[in-house]
N, C-alpha and C. Protein backbone atom coordinates (compact mmCIF):
# COMPACT_ATOMS: atom_id res chain seq x y z
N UNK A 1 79.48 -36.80 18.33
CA UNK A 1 79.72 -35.78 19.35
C UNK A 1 80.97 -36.17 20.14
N UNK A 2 82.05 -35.27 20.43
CA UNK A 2 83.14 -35.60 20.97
C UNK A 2 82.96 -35.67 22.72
N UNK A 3 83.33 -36.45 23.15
CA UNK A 3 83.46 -36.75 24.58
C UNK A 3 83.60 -35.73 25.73
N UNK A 4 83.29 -35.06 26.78
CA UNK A 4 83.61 -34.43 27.46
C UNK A 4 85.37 -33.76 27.88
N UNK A 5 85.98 -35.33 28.33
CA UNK A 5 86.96 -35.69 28.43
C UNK A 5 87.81 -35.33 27.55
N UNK A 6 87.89 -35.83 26.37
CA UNK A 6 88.63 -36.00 25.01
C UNK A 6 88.70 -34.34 25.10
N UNK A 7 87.24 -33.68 24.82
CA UNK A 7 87.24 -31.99 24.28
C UNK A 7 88.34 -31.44 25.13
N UNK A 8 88.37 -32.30 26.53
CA UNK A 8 88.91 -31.32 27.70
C UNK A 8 90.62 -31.37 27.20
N UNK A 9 91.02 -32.47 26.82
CA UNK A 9 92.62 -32.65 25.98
C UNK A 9 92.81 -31.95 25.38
N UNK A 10 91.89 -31.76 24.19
CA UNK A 10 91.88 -31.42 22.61
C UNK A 10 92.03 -29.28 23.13
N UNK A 11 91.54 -29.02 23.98
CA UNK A 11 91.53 -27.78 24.51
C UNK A 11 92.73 -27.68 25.05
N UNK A 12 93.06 -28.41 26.01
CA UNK A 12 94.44 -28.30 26.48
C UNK A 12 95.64 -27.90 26.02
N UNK A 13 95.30 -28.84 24.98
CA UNK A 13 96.65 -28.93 23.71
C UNK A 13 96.71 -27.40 22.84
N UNK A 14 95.21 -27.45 22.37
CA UNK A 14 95.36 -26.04 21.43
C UNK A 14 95.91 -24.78 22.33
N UNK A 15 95.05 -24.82 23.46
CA UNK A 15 95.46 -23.37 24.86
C UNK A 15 96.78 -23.29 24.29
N UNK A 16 97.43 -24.47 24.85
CA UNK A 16 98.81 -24.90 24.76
C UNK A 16 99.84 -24.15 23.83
N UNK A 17 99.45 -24.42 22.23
CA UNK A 17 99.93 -24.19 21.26
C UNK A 17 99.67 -22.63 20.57
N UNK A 18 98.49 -21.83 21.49
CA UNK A 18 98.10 -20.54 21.21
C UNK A 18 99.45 -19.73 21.99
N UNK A 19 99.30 -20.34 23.17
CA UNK A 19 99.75 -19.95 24.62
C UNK A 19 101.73 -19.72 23.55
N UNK A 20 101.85 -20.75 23.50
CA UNK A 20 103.41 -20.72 22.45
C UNK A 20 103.51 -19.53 21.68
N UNK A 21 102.59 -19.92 20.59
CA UNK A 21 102.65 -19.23 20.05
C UNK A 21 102.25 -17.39 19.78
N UNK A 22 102.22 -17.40 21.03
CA UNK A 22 102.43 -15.74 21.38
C UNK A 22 103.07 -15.42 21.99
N UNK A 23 104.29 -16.60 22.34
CA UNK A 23 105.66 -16.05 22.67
C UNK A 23 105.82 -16.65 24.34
N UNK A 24 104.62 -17.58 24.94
CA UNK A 24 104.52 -17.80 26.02
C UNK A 24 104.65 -16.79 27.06
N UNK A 25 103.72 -15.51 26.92
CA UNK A 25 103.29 -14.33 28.27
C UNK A 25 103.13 -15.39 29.64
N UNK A 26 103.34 -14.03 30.35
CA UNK A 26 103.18 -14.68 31.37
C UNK A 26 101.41 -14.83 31.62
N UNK A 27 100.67 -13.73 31.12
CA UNK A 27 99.22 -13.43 31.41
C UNK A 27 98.59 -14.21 29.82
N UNK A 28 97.03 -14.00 30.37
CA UNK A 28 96.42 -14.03 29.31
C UNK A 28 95.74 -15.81 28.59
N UNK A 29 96.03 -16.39 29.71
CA UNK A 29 95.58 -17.53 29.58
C UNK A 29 94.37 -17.83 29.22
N UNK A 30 93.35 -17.47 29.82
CA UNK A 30 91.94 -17.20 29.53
C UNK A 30 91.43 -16.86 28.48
N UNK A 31 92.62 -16.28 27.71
CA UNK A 31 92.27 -15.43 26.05
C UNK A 31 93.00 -16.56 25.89
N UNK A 32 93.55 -17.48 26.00
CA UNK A 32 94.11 -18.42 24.95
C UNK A 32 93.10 -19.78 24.58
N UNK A 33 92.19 -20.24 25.85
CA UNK A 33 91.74 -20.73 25.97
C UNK A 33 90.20 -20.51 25.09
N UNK A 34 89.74 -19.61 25.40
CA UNK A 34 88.81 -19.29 24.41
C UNK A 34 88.92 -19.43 22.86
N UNK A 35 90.13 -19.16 22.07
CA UNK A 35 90.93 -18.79 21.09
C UNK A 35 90.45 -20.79 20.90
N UNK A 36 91.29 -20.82 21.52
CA UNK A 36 91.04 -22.49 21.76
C UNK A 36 89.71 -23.61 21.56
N UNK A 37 88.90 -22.62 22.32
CA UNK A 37 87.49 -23.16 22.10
C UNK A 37 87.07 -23.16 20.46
N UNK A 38 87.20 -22.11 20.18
CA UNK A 38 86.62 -21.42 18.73
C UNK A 38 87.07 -22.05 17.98
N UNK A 39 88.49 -22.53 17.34
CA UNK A 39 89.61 -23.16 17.19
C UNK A 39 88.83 -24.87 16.68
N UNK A 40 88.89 -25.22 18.07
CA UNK A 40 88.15 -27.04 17.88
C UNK A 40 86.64 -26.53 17.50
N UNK A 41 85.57 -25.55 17.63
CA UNK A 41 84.34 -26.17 17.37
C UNK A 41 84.52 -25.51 16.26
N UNK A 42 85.18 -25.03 15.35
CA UNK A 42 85.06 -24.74 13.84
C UNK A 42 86.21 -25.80 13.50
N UNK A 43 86.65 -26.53 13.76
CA UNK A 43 87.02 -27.54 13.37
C UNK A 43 85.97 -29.32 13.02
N UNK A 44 85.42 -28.73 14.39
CA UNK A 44 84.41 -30.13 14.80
C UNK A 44 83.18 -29.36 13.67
N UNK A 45 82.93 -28.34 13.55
CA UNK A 45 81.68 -27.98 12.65
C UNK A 45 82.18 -27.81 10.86
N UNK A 46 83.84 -28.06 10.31
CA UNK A 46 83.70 -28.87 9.58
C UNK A 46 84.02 -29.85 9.38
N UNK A 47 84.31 -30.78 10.10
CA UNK A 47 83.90 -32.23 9.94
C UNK A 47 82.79 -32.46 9.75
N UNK A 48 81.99 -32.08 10.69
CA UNK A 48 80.09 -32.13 10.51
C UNK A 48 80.11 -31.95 9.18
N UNK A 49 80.42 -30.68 8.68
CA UNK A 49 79.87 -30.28 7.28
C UNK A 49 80.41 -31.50 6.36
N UNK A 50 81.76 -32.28 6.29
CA UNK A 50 82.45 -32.99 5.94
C UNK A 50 81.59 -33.90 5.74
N UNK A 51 81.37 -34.87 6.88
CA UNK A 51 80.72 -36.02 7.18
C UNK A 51 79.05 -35.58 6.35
N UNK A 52 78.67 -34.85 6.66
CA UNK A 52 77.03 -34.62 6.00
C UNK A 52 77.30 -34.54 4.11
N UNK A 53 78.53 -33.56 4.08
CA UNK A 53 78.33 -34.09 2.47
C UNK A 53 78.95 -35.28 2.17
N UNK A 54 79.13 -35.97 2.63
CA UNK A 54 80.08 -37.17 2.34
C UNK A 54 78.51 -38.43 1.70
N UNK A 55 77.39 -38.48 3.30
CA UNK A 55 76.54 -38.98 3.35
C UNK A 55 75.29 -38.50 1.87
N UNK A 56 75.39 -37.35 1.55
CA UNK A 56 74.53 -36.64 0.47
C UNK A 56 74.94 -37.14 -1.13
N UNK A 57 76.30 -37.74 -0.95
CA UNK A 57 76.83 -37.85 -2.01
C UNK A 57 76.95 -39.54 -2.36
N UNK A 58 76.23 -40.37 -1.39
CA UNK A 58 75.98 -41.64 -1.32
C UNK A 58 74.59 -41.75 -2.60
N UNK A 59 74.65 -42.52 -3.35
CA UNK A 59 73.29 -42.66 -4.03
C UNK A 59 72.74 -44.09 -3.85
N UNK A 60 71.50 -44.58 -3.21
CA UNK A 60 71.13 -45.61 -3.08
C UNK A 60 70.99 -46.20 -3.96
């Protein structure tokens, strides 16, 4: 599970790079940020998926 802290960067950065990449408006931050959210936890949910088949594919 990623850190409070860390998520709060990792959000920052993406806002950040949404925020760019729509040309840097002056509005609309709040939609970038969300964009943002969605962004890292389908990222963080496949790693999960990553990491779980990784472990499935171990044979004792």
């Amino acid at each position: 599970m990623m850190e409070t802290d860390q998520r709060q960067q990792w959000l920052q950065q993406l806002a950040y790079q949404v925020w760019e990449a729509r040309g840097r408006p002056h509005d609309g931050h709040q939609q970038d940020w969300r964009v943002a959210e969605r962004l890292l936890d389908a990222e963080l949910a496949l790693r999960h998926a990553d990491d779980t088949e990784d472990r499935a594919d171990v044979k004792p």
